[in-house]
PDB file of N, CA and C in Angstrom:
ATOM      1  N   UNK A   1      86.473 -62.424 -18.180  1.00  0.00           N
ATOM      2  CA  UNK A   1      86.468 -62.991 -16.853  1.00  0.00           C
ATOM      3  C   UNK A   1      85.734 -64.331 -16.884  1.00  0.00           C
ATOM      4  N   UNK A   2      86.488 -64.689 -15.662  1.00  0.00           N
ATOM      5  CA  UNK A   2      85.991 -66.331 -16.117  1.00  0.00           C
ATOM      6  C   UNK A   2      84.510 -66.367 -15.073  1.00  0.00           C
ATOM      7  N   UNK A   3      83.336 -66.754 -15.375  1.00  0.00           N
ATOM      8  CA  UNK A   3      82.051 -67.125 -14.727  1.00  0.00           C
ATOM      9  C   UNK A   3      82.375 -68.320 -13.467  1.00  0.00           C
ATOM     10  N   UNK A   4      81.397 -67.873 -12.577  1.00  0.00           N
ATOM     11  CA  UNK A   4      81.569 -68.777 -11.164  1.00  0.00           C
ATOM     12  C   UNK A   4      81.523 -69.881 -11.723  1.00  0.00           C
ATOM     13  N   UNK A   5      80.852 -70.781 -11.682  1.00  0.00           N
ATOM     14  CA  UNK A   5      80.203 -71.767 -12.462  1.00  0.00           C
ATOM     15  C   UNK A   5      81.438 -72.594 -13.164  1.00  0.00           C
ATOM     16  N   UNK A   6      82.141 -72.249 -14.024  1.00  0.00           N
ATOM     17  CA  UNK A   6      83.227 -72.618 -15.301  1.00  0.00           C
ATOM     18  C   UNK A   6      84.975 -72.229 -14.218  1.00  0.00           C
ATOM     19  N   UNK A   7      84.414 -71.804 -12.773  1.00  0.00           N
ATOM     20  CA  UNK A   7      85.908 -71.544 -12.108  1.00  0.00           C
ATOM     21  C   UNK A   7      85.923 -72.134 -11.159  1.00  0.00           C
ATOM     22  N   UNK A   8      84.913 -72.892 -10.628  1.00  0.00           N
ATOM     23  CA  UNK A   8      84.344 -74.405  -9.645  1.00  0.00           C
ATOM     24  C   UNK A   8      84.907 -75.480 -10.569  1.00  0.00           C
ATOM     25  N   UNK A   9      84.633 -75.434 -11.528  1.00  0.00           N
ATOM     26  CA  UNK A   9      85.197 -76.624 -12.644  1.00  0.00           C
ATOM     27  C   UNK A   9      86.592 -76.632 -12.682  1.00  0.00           C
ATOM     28  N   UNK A  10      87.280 -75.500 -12.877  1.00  0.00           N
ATOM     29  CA  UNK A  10      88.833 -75.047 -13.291  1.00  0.00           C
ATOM     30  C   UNK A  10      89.169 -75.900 -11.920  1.00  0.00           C
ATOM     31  N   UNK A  11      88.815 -75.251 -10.727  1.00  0.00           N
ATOM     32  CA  UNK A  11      89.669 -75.591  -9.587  1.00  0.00           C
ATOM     33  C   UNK A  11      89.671 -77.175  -9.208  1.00  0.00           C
ATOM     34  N   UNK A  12      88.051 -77.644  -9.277  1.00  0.00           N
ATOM     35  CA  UNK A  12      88.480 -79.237  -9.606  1.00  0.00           C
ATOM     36  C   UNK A  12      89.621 -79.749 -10.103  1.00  0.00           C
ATOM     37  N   UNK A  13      90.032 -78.980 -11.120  1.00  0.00           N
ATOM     38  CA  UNK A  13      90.866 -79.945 -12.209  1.00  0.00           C
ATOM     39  C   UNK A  13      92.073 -79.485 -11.755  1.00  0.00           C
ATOM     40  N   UNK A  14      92.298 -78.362 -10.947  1.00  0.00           N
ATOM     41  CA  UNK A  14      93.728 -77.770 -10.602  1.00  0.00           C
ATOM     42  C   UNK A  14      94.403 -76.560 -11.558  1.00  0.00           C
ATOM     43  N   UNK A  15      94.292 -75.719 -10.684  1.00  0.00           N
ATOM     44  CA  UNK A  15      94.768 -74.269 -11.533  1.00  0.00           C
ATOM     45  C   UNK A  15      96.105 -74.992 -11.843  1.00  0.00           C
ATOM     46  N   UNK A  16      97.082 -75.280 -10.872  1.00  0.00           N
ATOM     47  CA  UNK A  16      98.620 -75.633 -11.258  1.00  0.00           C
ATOM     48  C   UNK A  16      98.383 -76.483 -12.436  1.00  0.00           C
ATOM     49  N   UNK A  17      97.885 -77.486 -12.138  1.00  0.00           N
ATOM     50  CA  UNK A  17      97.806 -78.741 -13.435  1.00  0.00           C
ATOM     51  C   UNK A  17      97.451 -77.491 -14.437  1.00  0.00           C
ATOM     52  N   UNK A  18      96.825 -77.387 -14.624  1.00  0.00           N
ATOM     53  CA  UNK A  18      95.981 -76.608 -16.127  1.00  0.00           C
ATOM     54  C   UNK A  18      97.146 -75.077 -16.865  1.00  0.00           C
ATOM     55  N   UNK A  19      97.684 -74.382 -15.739  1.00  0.00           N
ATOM     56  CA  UNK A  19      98.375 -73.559 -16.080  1.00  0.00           C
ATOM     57  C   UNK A  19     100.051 -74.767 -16.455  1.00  0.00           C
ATOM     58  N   UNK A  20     100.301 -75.961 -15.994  1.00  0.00           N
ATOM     59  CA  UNK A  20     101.473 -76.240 -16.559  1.00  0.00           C
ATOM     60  C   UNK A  20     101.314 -77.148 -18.133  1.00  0.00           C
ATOM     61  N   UNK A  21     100.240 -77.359 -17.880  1.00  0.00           N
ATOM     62  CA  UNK A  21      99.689 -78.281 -19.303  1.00  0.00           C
ATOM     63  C   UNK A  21      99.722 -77.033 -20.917  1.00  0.00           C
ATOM     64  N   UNK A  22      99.553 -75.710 -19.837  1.00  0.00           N
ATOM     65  CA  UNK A  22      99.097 -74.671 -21.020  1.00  0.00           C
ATOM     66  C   UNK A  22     101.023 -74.239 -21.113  1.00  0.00           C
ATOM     67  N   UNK A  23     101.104 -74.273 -20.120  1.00  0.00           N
ATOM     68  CA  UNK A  23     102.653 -73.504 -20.873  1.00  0.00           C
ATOM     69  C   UNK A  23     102.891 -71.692 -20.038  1.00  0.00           C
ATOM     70  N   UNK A  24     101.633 -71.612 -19.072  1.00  0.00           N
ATOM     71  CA  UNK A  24     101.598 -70.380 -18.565  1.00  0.00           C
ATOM     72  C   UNK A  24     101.333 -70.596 -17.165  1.00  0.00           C
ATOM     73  N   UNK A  25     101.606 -69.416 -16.600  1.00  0.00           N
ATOM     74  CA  UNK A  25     101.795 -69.267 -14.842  1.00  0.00           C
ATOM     75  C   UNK A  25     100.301 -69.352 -14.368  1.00  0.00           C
ATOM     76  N   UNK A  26     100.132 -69.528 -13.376  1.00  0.00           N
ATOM     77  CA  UNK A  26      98.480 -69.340 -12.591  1.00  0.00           C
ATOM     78  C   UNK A  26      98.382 -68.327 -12.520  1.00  0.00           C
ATOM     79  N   UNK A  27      99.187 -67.015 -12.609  1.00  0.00           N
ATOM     80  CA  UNK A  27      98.925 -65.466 -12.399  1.00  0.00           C
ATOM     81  C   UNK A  27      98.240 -65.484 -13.682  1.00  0.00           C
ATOM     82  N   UNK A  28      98.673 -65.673 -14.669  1.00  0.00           N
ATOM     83  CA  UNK A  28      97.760 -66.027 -15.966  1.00  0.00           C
ATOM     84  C   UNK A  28      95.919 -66.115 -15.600  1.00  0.00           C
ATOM     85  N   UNK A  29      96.027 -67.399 -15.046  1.00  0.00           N
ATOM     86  CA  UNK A  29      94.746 -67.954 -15.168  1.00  0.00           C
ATOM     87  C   UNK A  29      93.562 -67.014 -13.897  1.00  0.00           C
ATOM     88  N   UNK A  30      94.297 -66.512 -13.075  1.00  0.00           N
ATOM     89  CA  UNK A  30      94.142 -66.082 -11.922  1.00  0.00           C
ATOM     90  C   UNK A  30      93.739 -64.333 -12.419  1.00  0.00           C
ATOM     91  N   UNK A  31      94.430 -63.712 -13.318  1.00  0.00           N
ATOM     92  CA  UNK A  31      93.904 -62.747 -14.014  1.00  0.00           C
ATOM     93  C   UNK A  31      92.990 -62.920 -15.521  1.00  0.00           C
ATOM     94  N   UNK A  32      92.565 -64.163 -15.918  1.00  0.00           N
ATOM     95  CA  UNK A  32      91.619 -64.301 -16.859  1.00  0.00           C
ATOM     96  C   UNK A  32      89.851 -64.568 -15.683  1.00  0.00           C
ATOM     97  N   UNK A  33      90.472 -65.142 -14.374  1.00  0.00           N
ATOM     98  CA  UNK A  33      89.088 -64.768 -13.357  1.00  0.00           C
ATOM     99  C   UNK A  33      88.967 -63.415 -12.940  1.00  0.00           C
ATOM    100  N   UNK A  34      89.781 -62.996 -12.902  1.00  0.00           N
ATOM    101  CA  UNK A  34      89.527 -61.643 -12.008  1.00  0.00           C
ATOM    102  C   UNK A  34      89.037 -60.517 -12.791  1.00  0.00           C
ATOM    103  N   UNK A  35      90.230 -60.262 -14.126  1.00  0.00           N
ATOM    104  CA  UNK A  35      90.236 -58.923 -14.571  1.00  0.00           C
ATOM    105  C   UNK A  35      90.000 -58.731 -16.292  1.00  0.00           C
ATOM    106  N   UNK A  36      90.934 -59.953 -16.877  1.00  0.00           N
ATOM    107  CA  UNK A  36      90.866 -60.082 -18.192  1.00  0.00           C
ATOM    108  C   UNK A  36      90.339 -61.177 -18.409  1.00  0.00           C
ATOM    109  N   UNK A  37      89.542 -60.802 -20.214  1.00  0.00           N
ATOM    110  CA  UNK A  37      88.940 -62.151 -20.278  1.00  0.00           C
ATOM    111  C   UNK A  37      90.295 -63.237 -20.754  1.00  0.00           C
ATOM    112  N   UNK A  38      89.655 -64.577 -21.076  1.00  0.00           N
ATOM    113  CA  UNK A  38      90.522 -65.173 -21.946  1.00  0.00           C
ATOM    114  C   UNK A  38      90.886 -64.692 -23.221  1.00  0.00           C
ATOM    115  N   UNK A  39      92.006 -64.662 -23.463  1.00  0.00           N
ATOM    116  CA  UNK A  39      92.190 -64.507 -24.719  1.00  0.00           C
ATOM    117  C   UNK A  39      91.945 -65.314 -26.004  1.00  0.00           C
ATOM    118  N   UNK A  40      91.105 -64.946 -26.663  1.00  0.00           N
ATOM    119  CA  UNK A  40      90.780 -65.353 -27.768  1.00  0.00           C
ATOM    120  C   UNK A  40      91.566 -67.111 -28.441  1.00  0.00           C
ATOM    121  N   UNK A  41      92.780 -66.843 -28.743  1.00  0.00           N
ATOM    122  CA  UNK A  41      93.534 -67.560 -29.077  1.00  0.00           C
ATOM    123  C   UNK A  41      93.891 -68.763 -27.599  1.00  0.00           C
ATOM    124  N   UNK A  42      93.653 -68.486 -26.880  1.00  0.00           N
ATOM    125  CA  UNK A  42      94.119 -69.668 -25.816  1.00  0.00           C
ATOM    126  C   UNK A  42      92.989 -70.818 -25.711  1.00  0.00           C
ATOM    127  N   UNK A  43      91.380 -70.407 -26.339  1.00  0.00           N
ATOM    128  CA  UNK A  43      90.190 -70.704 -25.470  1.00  0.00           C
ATOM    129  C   UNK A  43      90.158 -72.416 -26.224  1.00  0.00           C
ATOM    130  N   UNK A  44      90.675 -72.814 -27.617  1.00  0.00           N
ATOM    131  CA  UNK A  44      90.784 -74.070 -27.925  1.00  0.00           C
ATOM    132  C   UNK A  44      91.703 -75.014 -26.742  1.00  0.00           C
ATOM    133  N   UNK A  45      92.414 -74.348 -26.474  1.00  0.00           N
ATOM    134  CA  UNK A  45      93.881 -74.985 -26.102  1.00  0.00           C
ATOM    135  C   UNK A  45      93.409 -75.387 -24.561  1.00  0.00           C
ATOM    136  N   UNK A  46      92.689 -74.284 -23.970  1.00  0.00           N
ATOM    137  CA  UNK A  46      91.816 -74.080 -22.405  1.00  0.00           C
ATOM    138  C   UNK A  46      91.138 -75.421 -22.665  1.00  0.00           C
ATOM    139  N   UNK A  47      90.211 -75.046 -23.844  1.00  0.00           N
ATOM    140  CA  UNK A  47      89.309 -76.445 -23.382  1.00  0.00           C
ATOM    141  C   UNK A  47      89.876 -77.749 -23.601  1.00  0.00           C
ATOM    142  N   UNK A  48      90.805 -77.938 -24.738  1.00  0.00           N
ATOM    143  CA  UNK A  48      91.386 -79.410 -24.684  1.00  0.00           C
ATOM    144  C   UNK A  48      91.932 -79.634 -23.444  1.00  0.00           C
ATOM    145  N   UNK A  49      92.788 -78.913 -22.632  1.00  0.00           N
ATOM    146  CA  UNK A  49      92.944 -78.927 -21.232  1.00  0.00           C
ATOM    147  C   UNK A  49      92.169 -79.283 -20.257  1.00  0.00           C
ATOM    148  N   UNK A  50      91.230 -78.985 -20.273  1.00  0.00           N
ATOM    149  CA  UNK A  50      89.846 -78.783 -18.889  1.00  0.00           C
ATOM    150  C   UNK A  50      88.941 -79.580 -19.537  1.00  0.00           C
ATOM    151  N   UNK A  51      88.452 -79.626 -20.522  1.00  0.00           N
ATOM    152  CA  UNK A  51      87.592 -80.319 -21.111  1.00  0.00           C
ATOM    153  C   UNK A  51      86.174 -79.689 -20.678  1.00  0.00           C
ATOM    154  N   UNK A  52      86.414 -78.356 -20.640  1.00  0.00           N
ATOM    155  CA  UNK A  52      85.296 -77.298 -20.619  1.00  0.00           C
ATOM    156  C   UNK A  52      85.135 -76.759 -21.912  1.00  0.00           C
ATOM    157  N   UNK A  53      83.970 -77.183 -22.258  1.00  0.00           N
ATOM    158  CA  UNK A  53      83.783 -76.024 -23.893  1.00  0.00           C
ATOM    159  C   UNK A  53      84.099 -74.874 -23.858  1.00  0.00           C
ATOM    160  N   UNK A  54      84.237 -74.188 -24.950  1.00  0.00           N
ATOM    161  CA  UNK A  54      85.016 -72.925 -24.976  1.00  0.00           C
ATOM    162  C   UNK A  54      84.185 -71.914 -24.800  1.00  0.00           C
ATOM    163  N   UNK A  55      82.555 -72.374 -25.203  1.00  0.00           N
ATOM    164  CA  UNK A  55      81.594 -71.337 -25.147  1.00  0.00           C
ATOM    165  C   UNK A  55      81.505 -70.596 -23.741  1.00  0.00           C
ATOM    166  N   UNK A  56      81.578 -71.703 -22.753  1.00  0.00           N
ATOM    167  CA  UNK A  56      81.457 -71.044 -21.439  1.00  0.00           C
ATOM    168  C   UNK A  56      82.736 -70.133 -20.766  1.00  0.00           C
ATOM    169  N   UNK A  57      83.422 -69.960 -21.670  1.00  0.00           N
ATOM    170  CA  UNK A  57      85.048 -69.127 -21.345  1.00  0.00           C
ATOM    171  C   UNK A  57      84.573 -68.209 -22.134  1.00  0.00           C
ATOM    172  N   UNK A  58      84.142 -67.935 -23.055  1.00  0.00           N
ATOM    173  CA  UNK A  58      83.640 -66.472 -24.037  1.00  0.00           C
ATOM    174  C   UNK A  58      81.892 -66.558 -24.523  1.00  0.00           C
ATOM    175  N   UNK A  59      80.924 -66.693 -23.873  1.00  0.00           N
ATOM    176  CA  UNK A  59      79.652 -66.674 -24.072  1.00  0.00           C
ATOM    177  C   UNK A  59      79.050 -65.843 -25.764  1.00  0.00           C
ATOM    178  N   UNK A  60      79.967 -64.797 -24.876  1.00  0.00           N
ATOM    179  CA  UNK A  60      79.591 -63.511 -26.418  1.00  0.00           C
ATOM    180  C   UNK A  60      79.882 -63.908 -27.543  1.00  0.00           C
ATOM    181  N   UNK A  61      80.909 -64.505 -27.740  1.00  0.00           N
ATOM    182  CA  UNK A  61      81.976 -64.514 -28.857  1.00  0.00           C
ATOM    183  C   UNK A  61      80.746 -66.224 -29.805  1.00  0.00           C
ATOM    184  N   UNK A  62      80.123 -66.746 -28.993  1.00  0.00           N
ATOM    185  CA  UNK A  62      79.367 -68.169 -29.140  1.00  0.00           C
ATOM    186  C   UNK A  62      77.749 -68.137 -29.362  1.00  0.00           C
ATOM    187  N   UNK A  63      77.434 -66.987 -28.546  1.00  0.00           N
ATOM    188  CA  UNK A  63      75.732 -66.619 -28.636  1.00  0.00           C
ATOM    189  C   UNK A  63      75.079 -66.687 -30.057  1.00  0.00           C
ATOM    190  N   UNK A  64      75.643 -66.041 -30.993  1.00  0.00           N
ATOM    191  CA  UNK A  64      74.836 -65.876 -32.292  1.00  0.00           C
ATOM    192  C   UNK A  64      75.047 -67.377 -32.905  1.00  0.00           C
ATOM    193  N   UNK A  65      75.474 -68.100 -32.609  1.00  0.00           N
ATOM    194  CA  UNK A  65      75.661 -69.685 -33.412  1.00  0.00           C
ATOM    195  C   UNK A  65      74.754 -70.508 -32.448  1.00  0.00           C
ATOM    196  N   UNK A  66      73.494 -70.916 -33.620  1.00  0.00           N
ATOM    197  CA  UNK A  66      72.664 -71.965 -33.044  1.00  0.00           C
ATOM    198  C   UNK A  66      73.092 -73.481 -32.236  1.00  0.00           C
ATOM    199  N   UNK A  67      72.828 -73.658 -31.212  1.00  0.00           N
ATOM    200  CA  UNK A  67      73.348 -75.116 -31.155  1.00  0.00           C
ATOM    201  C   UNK A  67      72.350 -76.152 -31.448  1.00  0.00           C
ATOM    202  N   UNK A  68      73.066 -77.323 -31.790  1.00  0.00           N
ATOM    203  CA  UNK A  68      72.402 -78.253 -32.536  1.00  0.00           C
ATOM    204  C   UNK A  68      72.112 -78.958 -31.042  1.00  0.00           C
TER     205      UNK A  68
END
């Protein structure tokens, strides 16, 4: 699920814009807020899109890697 915070950002930029840039519907993006997380494989592609790092779309998956 996508965090408040990182879905204030999404909507700035436009669910439509972002779901046609990706190649997928807003029911898509609209169930990665609600119910499912992102999927793994989309979260590069998300952020070249949005220009949101990927960490904040999967926290867990990013926690154990120090940042510089």
């Amino acid at each position: 699920m996508i965090a408040e915070n990182v879905w204030h950002r999404l909507k700035k930029i436009g669910i439509a814009s972002i779901a046609r840039d990706m190649g997928i519907t807003k029911a898509n993006i609209y169930r990665w807020r609600n119910s499912t997380p992102v999927p793994d494989g989309r979260l590069l592609e998300l952020e070249k899109v949005t220009g949101v790092p990927r960490h904040l779309f999967k926290p867990e998956l990013f926690d154990r890697y120090t940042r510089w």
